[in-house]
PDB file of N, CA and C in Angstrom:
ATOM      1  N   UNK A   1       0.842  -1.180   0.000  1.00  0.00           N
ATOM      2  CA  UNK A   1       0.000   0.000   0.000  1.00  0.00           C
ATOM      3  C   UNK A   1       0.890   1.248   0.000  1.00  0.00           C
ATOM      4  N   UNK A   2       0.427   2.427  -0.927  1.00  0.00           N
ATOM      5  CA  UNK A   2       1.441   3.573  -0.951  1.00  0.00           C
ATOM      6  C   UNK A   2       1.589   4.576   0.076  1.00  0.00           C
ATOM      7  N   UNK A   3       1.893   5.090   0.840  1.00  0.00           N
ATOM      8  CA  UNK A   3       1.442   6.014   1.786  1.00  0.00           C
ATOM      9  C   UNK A   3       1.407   7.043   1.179  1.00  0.00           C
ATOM     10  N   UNK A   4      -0.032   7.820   1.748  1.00  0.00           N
ATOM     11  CA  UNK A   4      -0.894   8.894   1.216  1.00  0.00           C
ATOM     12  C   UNK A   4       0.422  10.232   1.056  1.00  0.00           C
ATOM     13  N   UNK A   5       1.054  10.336   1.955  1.00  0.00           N
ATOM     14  CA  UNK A   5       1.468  11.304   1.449  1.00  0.00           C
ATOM     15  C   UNK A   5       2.825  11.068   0.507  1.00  0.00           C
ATOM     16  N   UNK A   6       3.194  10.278  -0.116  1.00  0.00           N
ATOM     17  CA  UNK A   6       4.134  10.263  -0.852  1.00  0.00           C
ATOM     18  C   UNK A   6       3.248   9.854  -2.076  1.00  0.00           C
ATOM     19  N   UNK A   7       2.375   9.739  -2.109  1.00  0.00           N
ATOM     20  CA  UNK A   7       1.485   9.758  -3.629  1.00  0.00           C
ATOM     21  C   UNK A   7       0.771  10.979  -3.814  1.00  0.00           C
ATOM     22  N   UNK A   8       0.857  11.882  -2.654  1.00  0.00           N
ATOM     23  CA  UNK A   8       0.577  13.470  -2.653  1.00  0.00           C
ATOM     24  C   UNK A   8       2.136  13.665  -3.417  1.00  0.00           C
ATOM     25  N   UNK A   9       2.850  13.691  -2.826  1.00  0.00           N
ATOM     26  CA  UNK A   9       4.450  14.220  -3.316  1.00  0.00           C
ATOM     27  C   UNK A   9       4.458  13.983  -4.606  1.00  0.00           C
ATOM     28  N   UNK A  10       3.994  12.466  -5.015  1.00  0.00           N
ATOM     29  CA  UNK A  10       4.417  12.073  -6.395  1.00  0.00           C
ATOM     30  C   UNK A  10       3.571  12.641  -6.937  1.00  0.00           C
ATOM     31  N   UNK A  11       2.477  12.922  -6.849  1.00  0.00           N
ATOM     32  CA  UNK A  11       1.384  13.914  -7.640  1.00  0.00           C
ATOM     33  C   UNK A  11       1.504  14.900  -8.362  1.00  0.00           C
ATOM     34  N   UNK A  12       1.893  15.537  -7.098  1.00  0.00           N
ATOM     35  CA  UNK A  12       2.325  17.108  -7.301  1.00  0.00           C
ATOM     36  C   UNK A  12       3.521  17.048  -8.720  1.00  0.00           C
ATOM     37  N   UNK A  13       4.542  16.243  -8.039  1.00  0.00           N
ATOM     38  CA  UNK A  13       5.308  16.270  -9.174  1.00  0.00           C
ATOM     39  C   UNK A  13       5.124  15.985 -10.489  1.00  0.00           C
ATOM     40  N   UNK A  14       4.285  15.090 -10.308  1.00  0.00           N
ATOM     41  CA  UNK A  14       3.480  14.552 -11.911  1.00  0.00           C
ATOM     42  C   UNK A  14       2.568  15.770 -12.512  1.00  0.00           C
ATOM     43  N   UNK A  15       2.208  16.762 -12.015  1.00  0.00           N
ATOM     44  CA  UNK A  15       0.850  17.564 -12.229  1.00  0.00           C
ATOM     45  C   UNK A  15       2.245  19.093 -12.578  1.00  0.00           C
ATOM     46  N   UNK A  16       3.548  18.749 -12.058  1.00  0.00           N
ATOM     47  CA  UNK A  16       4.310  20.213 -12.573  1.00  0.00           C
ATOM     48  C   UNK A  16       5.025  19.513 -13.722  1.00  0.00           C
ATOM     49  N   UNK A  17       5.107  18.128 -13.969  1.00  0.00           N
ATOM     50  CA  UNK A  17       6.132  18.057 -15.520  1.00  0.00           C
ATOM     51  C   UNK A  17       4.937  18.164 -16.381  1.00  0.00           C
ATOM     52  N   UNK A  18       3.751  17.972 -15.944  1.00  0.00           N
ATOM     53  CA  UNK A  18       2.797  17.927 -17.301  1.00  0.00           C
ATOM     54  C   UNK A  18       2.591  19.245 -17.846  1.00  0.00           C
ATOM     55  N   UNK A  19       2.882  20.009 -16.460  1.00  0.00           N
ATOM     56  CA  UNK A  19       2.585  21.512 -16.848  1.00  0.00           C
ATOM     57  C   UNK A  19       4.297  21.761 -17.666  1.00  0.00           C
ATOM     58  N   UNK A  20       5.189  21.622 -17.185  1.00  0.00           N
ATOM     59  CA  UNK A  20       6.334  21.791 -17.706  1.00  0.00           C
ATOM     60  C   UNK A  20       6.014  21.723 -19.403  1.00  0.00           C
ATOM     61  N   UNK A  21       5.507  20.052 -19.519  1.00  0.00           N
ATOM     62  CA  UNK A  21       5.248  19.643 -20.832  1.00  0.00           C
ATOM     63  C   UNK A  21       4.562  20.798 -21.962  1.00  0.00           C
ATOM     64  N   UNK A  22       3.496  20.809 -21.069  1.00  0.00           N
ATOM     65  CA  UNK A  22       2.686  21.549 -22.063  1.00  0.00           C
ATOM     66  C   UNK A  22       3.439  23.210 -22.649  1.00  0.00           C
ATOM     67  N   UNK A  23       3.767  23.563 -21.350  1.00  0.00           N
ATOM     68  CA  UNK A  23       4.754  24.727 -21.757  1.00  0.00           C
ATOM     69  C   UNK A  23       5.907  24.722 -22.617  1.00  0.00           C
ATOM     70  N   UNK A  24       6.310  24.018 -22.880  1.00  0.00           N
ATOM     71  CA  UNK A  24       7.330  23.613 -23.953  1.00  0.00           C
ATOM     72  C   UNK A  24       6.500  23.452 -25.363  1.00  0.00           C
ATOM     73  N   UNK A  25       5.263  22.887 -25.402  1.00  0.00           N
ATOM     74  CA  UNK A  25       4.559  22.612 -26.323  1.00  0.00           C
ATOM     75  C   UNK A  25       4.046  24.316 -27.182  1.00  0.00           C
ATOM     76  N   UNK A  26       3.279  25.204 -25.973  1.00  0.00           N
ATOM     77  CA  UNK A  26       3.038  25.880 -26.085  1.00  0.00           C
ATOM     78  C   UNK A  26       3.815  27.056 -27.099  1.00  0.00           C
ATOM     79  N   UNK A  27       4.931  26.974 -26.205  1.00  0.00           N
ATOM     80  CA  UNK A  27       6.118  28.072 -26.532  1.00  0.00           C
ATOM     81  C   UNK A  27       6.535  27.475 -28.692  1.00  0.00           C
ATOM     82  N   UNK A  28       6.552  26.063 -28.612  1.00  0.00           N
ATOM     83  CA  UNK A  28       6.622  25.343 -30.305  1.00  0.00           C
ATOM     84  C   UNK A  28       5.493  25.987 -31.026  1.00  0.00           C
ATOM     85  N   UNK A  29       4.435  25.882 -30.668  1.00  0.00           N
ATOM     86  CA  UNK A  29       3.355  26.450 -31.321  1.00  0.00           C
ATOM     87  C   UNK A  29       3.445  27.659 -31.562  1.00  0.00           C
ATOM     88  N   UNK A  30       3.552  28.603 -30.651  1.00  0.00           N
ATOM     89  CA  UNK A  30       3.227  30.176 -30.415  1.00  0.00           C
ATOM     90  C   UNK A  30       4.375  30.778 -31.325  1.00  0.00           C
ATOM     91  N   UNK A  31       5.830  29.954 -31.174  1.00  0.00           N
ATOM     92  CA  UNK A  31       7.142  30.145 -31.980  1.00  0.00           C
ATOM     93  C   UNK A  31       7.357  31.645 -32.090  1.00  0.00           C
ATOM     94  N   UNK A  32       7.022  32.590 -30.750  1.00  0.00           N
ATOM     95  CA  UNK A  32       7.345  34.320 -30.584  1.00  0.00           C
ATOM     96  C   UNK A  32       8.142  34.026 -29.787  1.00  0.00           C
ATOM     97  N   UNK A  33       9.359  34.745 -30.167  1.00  0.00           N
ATOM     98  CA  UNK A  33      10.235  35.030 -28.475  1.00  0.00           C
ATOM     99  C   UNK A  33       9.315  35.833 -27.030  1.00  0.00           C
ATOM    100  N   UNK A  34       8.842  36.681 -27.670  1.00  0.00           N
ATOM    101  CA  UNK A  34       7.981  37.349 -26.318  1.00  0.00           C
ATOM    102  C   UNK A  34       6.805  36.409 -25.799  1.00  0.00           C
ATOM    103  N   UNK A  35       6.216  35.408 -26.637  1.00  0.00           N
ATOM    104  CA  UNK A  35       5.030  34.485 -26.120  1.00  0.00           C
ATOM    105  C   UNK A  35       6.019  33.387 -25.207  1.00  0.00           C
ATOM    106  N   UNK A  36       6.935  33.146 -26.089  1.00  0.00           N
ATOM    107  CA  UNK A  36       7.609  31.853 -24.873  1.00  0.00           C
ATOM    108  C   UNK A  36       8.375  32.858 -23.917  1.00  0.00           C
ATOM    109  N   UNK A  37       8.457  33.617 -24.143  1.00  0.00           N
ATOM    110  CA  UNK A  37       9.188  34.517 -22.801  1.00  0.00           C
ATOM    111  C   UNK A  37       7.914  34.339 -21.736  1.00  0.00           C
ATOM    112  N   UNK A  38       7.015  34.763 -22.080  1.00  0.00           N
ATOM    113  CA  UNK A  38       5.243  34.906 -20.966  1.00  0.00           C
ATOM    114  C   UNK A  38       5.279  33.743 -20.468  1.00  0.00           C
ATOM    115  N   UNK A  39       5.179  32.525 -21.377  1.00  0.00           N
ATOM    116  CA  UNK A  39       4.575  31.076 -20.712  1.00  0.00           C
ATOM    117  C   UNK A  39       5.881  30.816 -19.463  1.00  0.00           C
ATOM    118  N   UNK A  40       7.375  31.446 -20.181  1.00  0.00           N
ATOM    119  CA  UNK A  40       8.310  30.838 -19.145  1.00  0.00           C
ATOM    120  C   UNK A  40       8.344  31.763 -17.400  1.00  0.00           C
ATOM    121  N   UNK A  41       7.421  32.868 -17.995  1.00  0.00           N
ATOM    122  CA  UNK A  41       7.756  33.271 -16.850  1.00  0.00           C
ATOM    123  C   UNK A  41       6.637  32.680 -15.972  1.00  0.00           C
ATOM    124  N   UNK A  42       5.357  32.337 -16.566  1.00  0.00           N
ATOM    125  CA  UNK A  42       4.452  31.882 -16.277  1.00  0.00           C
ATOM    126  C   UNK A  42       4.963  30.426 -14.958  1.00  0.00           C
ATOM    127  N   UNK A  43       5.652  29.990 -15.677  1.00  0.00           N
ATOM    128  CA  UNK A  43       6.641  28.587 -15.006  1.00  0.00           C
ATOM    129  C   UNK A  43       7.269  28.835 -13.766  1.00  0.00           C
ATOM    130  N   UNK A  44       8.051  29.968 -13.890  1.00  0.00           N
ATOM    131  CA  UNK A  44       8.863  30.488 -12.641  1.00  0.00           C
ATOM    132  C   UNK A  44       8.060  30.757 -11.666  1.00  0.00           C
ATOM    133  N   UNK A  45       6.777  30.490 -11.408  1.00  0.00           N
ATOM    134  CA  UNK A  45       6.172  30.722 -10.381  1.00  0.00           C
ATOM    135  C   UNK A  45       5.723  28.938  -9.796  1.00  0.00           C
ATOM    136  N   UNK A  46       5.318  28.242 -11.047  1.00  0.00           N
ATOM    137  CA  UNK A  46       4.994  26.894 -10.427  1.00  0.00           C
ATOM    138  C   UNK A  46       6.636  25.891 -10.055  1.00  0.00           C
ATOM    139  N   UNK A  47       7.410  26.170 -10.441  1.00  0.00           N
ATOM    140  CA  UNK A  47       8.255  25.755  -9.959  1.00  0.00           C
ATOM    141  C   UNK A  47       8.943  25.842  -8.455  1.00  0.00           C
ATOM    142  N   UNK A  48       9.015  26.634  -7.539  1.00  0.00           N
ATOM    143  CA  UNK A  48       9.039  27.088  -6.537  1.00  0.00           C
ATOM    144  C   UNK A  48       8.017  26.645  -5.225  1.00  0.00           C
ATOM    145  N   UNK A  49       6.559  27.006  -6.120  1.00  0.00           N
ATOM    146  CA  UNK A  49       5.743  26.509  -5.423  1.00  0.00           C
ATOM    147  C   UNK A  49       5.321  25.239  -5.184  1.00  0.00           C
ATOM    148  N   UNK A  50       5.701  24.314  -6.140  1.00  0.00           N
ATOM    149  CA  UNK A  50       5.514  22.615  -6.081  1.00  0.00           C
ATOM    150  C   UNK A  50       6.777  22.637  -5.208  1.00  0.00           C
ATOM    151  N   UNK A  51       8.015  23.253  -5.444  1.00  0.00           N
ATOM    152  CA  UNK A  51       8.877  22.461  -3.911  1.00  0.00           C
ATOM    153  C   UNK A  51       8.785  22.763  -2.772  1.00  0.00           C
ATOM    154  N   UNK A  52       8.340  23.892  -2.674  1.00  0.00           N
ATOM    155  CA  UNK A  52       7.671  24.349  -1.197  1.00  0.00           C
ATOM    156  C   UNK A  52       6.542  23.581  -0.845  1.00  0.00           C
ATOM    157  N   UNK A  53       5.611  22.737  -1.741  1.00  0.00           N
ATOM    158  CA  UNK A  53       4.265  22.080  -1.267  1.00  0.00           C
ATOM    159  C   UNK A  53       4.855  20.566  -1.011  1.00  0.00           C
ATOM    160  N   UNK A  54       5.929  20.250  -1.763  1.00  0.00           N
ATOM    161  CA  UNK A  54       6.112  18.934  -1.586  1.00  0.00           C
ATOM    162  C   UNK A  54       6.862  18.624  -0.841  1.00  0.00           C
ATOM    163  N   UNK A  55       7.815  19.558  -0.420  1.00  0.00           N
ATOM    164  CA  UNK A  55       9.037  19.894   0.800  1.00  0.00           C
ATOM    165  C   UNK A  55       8.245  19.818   2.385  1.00  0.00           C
ATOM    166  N   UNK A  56       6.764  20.496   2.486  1.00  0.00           N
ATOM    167  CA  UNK A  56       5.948  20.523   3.420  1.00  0.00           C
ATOM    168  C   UNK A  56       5.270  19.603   3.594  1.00  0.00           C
ATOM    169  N   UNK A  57       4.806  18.508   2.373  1.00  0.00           N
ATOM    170  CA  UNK A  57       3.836  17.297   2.874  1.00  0.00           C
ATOM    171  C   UNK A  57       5.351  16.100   3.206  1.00  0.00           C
ATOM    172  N   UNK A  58       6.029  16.318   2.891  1.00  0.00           N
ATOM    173  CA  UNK A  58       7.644  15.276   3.690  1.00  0.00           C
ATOM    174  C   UNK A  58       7.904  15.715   4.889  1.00  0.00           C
ATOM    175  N   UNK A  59       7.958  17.251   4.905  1.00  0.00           N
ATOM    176  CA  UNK A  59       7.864  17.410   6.488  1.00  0.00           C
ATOM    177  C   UNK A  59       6.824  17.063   7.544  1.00  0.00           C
ATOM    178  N   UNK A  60       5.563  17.178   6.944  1.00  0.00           N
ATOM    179  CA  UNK A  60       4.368  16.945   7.806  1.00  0.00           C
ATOM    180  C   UNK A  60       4.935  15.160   8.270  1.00  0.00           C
ATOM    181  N   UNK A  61       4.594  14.744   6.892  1.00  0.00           N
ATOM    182  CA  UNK A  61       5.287  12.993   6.940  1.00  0.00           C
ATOM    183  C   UNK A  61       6.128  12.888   8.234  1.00  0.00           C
ATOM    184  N   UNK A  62       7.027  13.360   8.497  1.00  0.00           N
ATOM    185  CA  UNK A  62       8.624  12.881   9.097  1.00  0.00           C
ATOM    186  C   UNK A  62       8.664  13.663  10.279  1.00  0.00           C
ATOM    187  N   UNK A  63       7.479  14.417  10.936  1.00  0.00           N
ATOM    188  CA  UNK A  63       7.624  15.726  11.936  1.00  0.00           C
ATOM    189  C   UNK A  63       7.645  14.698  12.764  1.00  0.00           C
ATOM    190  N   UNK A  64       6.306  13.470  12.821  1.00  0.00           N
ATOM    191  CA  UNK A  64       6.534  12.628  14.252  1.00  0.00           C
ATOM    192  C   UNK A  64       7.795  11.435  14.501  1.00  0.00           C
ATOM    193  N   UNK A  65       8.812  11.813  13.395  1.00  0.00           N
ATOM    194  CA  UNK A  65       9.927  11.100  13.628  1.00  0.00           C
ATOM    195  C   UNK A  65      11.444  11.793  13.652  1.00  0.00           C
ATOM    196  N   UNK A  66      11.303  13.300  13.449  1.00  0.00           N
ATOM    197  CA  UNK A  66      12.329  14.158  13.673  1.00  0.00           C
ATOM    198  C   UNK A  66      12.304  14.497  14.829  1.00  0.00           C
ATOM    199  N   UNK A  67      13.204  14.931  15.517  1.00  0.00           N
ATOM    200  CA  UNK A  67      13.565  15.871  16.664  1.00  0.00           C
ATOM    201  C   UNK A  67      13.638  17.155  16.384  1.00  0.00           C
ATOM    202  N   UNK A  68      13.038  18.075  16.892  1.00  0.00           N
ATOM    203  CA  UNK A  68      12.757  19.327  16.831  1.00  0.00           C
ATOM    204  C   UNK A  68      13.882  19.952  16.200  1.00  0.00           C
ATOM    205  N   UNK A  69      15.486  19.609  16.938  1.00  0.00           N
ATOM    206  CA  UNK A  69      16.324  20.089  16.225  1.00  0.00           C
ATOM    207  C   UNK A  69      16.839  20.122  14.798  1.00  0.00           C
ATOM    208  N   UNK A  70      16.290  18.750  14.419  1.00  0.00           N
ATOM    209  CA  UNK A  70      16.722  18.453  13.326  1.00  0.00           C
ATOM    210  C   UNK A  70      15.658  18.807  12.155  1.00  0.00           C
ATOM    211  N   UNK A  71      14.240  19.046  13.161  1.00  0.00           N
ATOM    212  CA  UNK A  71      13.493  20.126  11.893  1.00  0.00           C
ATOM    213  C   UNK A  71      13.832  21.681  11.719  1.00  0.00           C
ATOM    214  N   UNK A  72      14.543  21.866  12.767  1.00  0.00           N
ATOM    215  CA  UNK A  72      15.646  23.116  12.800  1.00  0.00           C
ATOM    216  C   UNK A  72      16.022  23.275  11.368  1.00  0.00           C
ATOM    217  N   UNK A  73      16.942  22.375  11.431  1.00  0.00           N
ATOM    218  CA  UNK A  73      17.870  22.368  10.285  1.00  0.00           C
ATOM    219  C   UNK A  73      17.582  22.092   9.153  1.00  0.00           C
ATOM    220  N   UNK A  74      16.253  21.097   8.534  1.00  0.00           N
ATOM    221  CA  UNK A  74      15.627  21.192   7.485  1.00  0.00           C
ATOM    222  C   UNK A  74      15.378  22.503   7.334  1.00  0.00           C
ATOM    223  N   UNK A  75      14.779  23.228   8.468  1.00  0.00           N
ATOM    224  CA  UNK A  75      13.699  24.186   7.586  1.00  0.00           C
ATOM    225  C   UNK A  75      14.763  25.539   7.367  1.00  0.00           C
ATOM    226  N   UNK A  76      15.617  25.239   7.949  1.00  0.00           N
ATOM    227  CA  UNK A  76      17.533  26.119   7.122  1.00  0.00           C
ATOM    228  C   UNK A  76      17.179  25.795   6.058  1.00  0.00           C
ATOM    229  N   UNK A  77      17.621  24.938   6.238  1.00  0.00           N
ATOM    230  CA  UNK A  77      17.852  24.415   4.549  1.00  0.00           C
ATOM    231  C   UNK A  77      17.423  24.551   3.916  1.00  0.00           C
ATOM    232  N   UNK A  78      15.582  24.455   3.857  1.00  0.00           N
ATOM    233  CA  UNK A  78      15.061  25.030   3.083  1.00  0.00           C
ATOM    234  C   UNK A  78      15.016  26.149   2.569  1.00  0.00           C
ATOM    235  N   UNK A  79      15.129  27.240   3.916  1.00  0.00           N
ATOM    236  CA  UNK A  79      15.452  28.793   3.868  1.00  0.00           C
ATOM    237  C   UNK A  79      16.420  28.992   2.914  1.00  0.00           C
ATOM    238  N   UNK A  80      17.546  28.324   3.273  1.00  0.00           N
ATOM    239  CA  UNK A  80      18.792  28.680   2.699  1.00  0.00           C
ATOM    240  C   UNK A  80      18.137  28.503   0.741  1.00  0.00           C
ATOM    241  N   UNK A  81      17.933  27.908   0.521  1.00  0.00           N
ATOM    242  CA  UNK A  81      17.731  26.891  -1.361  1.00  0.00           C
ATOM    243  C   UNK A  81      16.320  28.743  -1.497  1.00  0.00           C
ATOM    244  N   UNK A  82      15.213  28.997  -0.801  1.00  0.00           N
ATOM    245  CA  UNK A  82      14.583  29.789  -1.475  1.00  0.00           C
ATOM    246  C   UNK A  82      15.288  31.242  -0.810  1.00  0.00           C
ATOM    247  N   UNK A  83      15.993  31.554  -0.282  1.00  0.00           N
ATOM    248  CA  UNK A  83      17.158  32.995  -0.696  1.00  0.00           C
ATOM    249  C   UNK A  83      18.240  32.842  -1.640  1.00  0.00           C
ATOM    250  N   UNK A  84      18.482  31.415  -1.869  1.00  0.00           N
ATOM    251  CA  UNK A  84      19.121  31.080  -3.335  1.00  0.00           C
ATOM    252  C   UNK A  84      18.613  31.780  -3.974  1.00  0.00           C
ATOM    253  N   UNK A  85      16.973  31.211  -4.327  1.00  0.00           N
ATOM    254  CA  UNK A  85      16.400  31.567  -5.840  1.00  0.00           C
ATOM    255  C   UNK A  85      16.118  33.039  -6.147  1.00  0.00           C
ATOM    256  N   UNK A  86      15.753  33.897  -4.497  1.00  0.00           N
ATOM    257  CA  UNK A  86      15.440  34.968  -4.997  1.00  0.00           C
ATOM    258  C   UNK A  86      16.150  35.924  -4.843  1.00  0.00           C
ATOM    259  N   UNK A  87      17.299  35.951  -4.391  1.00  0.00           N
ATOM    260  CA  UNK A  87      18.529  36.498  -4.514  1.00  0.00           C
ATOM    261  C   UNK A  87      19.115  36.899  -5.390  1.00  0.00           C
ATOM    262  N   UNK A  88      20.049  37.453  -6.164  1.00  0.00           N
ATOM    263  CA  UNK A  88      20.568  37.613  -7.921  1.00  0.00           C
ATOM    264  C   UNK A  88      22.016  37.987  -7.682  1.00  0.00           C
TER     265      UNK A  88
END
């Protein structure tokens, strides 16, 4: 049997390459630099947000088997990867 939340995780991920997909598709069709510029920026927002949703249903998962400290340090870590992205 799968546990619910790692078929949430795998979901999510399945539901951002399709979107990935289609955006690639899109941008072939439309064949404007400024239209695939839109759809990509369009992207830069679901990308971020599927690892923040799927980063949070692993944490929910693993909270009653971490030690507080060590969700410390995940949620660094996490910190640390999204001041990566929005940083320049």
């Amino acid at each position: 049997m799968i546990n619910k939340i790692v078929l949430s995780m795998a979901s999510l991920r399945l539901m951002s390459g399709s979107i990935e997909i289609i955006a690639a598709l899109l941008m072939l069709r439309f064949n404007q630099i400024d239209k695939a510029l839109m759809v990509n920026t369009g992207l830069a927002m679901v990308g971020p947000l599927v690892l923040l949703t799927t980063t949070t249903l692993g944490l929910v998962g693993l909270a009653d088997k971490l030690s507080f400290s060590k969700m410390i340090w995940v949620l660094a870590g996490v910190s640390c990867i999204f001041i990566g992205i929005v940083k320049k």
